[in-house]
Each structure stands twice: as structure tokens, then as C-alpha cells.
Protein backbone atom coordinates (compact mmCIF):
# COMPACT_ATOMS: atom_id res chain seq x y z
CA UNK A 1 122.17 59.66 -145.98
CA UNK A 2 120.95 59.45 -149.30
CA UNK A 3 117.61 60.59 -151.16
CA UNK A 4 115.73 57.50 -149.71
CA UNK A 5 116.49 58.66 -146.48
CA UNK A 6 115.99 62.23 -146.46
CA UNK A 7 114.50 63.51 -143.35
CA UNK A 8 110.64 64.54 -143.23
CA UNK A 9 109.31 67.40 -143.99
CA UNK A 10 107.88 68.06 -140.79
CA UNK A 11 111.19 67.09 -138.96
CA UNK A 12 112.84 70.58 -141.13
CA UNK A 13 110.42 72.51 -139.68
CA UNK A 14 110.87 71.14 -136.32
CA UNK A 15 114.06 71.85 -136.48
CA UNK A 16 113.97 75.37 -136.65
CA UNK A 17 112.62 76.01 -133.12
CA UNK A 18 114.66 73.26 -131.83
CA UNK A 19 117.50 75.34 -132.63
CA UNK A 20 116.44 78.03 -129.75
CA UNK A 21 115.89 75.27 -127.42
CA UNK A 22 111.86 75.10 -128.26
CA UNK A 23 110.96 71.32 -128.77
CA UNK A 24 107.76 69.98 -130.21
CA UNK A 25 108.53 66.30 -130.46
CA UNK A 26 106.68 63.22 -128.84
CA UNK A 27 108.76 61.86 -125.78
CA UNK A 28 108.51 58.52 -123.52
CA UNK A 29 105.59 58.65 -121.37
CA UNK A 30 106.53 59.46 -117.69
CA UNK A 31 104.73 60.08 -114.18
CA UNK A 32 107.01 61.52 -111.22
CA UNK A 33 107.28 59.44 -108.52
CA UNK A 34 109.54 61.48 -106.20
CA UNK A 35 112.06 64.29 -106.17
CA UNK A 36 115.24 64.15 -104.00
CA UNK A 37 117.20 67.30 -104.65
CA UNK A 38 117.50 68.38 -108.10
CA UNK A 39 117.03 64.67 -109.14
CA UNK A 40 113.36 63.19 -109.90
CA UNK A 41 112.23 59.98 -109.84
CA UNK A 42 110.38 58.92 -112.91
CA UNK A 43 108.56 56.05 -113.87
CA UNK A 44 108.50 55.40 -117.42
CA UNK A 45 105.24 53.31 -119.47
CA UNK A 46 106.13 50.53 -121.86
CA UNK A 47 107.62 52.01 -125.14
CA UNK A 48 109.42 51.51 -128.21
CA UNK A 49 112.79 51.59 -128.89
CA UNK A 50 115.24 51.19 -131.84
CA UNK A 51 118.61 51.10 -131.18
CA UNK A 52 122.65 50.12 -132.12
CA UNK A 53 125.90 50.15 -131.30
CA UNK A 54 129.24 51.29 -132.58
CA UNK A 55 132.85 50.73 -131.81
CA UNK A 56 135.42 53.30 -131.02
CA UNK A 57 136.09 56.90 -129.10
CA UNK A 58 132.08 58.23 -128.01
CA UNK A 59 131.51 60.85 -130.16
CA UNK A 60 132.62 59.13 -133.19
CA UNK A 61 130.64 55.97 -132.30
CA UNK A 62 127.85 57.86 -131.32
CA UNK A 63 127.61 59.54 -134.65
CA UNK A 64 128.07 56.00 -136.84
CA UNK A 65 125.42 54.59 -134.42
CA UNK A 66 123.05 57.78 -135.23
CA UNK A 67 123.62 57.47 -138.57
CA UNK A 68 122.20 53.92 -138.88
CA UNK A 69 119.08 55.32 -136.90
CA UNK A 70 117.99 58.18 -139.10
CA UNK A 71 118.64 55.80 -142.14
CA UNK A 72 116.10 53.34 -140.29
CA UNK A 73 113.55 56.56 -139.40
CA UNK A 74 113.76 57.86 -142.85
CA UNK A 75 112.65 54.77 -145.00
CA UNK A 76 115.70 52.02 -144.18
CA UNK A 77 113.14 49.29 -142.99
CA UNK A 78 111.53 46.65 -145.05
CA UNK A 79 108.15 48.90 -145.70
CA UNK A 80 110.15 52.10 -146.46
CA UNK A 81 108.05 53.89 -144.26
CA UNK A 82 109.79 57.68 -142.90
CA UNK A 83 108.70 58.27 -139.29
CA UNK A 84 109.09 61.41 -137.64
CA UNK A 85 112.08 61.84 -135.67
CA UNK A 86 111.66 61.94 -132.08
CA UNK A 87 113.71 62.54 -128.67
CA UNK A 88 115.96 62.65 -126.56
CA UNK A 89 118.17 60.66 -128.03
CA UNK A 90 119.77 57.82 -125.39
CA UNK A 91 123.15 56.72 -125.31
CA UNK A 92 125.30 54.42 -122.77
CA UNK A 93 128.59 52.83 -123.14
CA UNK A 94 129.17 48.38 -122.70
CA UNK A 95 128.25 48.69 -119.35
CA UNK A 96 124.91 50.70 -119.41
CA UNK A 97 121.48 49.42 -118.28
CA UNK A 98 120.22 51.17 -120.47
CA UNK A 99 118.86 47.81 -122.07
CA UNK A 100 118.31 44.92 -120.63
CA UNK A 101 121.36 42.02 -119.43
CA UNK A 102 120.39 39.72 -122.30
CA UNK A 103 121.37 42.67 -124.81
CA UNK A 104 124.21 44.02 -122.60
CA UNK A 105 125.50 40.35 -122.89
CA UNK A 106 125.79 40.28 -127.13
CA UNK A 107 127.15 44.09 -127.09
CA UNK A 108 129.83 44.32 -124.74
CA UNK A 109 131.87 46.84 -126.50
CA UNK A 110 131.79 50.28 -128.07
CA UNK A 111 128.56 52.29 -127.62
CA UNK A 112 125.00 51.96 -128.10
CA UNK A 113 122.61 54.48 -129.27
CA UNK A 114 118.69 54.69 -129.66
CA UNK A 115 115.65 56.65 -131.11
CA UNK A 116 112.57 56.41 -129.12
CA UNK A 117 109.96 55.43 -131.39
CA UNK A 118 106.94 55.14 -129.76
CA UNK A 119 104.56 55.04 -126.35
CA UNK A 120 101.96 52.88 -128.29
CA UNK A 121 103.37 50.52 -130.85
CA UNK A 122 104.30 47.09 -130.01
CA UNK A 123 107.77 45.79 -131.50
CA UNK A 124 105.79 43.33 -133.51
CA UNK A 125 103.93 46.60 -135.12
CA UNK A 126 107.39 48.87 -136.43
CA UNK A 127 108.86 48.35 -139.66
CA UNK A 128 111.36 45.90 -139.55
CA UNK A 129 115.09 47.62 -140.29
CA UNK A 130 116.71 46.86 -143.26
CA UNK A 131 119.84 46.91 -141.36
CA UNK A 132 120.72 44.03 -138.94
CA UNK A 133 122.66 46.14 -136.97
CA UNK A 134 119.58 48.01 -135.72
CA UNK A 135 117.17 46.13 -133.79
CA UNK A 136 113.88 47.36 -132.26
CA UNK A 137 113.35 46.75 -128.34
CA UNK A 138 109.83 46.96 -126.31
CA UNK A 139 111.27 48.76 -123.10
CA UNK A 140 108.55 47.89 -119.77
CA UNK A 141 108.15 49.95 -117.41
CA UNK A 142 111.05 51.40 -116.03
CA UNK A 143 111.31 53.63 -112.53
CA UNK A 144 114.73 55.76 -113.20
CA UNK A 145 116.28 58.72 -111.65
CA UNK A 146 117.35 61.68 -113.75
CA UNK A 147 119.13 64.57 -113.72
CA UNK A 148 119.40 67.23 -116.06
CA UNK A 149 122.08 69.49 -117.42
CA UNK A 150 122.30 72.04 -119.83
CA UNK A 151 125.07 72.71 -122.54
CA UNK A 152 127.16 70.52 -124.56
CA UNK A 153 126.98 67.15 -124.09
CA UNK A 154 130.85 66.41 -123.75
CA UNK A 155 132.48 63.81 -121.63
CA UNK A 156 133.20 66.47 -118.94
CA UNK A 157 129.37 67.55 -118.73
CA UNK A 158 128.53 63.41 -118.53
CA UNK A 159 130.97 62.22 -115.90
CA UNK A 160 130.10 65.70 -113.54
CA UNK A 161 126.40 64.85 -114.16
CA UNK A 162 126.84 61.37 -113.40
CA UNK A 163 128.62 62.18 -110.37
CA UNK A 164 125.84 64.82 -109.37
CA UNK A 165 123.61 62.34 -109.57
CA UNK A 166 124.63 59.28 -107.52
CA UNK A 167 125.73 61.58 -104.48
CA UNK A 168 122.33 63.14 -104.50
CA UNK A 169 121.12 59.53 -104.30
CA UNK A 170 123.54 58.15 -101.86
CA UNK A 171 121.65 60.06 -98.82
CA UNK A 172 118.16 59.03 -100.20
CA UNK A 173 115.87 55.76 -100.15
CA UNK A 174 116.30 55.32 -103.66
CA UNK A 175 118.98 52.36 -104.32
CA UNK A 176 120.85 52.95 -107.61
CA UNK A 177 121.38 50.79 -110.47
CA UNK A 178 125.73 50.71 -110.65
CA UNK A 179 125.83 51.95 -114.65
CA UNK A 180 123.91 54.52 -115.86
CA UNK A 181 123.04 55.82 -119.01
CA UNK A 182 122.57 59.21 -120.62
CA UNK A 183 119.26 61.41 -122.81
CA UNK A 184 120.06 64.11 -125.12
CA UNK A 185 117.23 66.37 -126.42
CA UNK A 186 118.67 68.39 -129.12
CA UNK A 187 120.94 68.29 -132.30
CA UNK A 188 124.44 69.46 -132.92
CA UNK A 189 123.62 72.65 -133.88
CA UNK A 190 121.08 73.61 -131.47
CA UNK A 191 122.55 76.80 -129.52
CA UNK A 192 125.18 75.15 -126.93
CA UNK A 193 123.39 76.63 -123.93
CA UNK A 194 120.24 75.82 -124.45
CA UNK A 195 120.78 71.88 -124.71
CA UNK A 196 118.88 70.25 -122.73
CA UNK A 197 120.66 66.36 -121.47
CA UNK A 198 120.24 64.31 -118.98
CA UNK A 199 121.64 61.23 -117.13
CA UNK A 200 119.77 58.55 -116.11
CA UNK A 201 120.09 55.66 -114.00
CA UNK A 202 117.72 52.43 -112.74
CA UNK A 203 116.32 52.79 -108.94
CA UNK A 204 114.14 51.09 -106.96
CA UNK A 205 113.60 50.50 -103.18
CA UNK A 206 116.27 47.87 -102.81
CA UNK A 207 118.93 46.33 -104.47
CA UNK A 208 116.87 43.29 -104.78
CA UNK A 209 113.91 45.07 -106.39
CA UNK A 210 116.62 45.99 -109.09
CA UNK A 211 118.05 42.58 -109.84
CA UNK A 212 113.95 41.47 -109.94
CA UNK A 213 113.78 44.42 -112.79
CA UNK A 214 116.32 43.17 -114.43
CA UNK A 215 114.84 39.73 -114.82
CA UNK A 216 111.51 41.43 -115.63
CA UNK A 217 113.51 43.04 -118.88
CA UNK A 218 114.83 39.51 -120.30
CA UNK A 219 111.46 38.24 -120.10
CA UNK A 220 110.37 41.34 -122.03
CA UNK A 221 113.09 41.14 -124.22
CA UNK A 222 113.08 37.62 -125.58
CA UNK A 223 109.21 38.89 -126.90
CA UNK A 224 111.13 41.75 -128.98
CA UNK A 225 113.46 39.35 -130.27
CA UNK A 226 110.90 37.02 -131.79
CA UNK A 227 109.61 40.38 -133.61
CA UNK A 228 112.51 41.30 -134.64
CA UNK A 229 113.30 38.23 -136.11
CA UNK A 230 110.04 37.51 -137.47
């Protein structure tokens, strides 16, 4: 990250509570729709999203793919503009749902990343990145079951959350999306039991209702990919 990129200000001092697992940033919008279990159902507003991928092992894709983000956050976009960082931070493998099919179908390796940006910016309204690896995505509405976990977010934590998660749902009246996708809150040097992650994954009443989502996202999506390529 170079000078041009430098984080905020504000972000530093942000940091510094974040570190004791105190967090002051903005996060997607959200109402609770159920709880089965330790798992609650949330359904997510429309929001912005900017987001890439990376080949290779996670964490060293993850942390290319992060890299790219904070450069677009901190002044990497065509107006220079520095945003404040926000979180969690989401992150799914080829297979996620994390993003709609249409995406899935252009990244199907490695792993992609993204920053939430916003709950009231359209895509046509964000700065467009200088990169064209990173792309900027207008998520709808989205009703997802999450768990959370604390600690480090390793591939042992992920695939025992994961796993937590889809039996608690097995017994319920939620149908599950088949990938899922996963939210970290906090940075790499926050204090290791007091991260805050979570796994998410797509639910709805039926199967059907899901595949109907999923249509509902490539109609979405083709709108961000006029502003992104405007």
C-alpha cells in the first residue's frame, strides 16, 4: 500500500478499540426474521458491495484479494476518493453464493473477497476502481442464516462452523442454500478471542424460493454491471 493509499485517519483510531473486540463501524442493514438454535435468520436490505478474487491456498488469496480492496477504499478509484473502512469482511471460495450465479460463472476458481461499502449508495454512485480486478456489486435483499463464532478465523473454525450450522438447519423450516459463505469482523491483530466471524448461508422456505432468489440476483446484477462498466 503506498502513500496514495494510506488508510484514514479515522480508520487508526478505529482501530484501537477494535483491537479489544469494541467495533464502531457501519455494517449491512439487517432485521431478524427467526432464530432456530444458536442460528438467526436475517434478512438483509439492498447494499453495496466491492469485491475480488484471488487464486491459491485461502489465507494467501484472501490477503492478495484484501489488498486490492483497501487500495480501492483508500483512493485506488478513478475520483481518488478514501472511504472509511467498514465490516465484516466476506469471503467464500468458487462455489459460494455469496454473489450471484452470473458472477460465480466468470470466477470459478480461487477465492473471492469483499468490503461492504454501503446501505445507501447505488453502484452507479461509488467511485469506479482503478483496478479491473475489483468490481462493485448492488447486493438485493437477501434472507440468510448465520452463525457466529469467536476466535481465529482458520480453516478448522470455518468447516466446524459450517457444519454447526447446516445441522441446526436440517431439523428446521428453513431450506438451505448448498454453499455457503463466511463474515469476519475484525483484523489480524485484534486479540484472537475476541474475533467475532460468522458463516453464512442463503435460506428461504423452499428450495424453489431459492432458485427464484437466485434469478432475482442476475437481474440485479446485470444493473451493476452496466455501472461498472460505465
Amino acid at each position: 500500500m503506498n502513500g496514495a493509499t494510506a488508510p484514514l485517519f479515522t480508520d487508526v483510531l478505529k482501530s484501537i478499540p477494535r483491537f479489544f473486540g469494541i467495533r464502531l463501524d457501519a455494517r449491512p442493514a439487517y432485521r431478524m426474521e427467526d432464530v432456530v438454535g444458536p442460528v438467526e435468520i436475517r434478512r438483509y436490505a439492498p447494499a453495496l458491495f466491492v469485491h475480488t478474487s484471488a487464486d491459491g491456498s485461502h489465507d494467501a488469496a484472501v490477503r492478495v484479494a484484501r489488498e486490492k480492496l483497501e487500495d480501492y477504499i483508500y483512493g485506488d478509484n478513478e475520483a481518488l476518493e478514501k472511504m472509511e473502512m467498514t465490516y465484516p469482511t466476506c469471503q467464500g471460495d468458487d462455489e459460494s453464493t455469496m454473489f450471484p450465479s452470473a458472477l460465480r460463472m466468470r470466477e470459478r476458481h480461487g477465492w473471492r473477497v469483499a468490503f461492504f461499502l454501503s446501505n445507501n449508495l447505488a453502484a452507479g454512485e461509488a467511485p469506479l476502481p482503478d483496478d479491473p480486478a475489483v468490481r462493485v456489486h448492488e447486493s438485493p435483499e437477501t434472507l440468510v442464516a448465520v452463525l457466529g463464532y469467536r476466535g481465529a478465523e482458520t480453516e478448522e473454525s470455518r468447516t466446524a462452523a459450517k457444519r454447526d450450522l447446516m445441522q441446526t438447519l436440517s431439523g428446521s423450516r428453513w431450506a438451505a442454500d448448498d454453499q455457503v459463505y463466511w463474515a469476519s469482523y475484525d483484523q489480524a491483530f485484534a486479540i484472537p478471542y475476541l474475533k467475532k466471524n460468522e458463516v453464512h448461508v442463503r435460506v428461504a422456505n423452499s428450495k424453489t424460493e431459492i432458485v427464484v432468489s437466485a434469478k432475482v440476483d442476475e437481474a440485479c446484477n446485470s444493473d451493476s454491471e452496466a455501472a461498472n462498466q460505465a
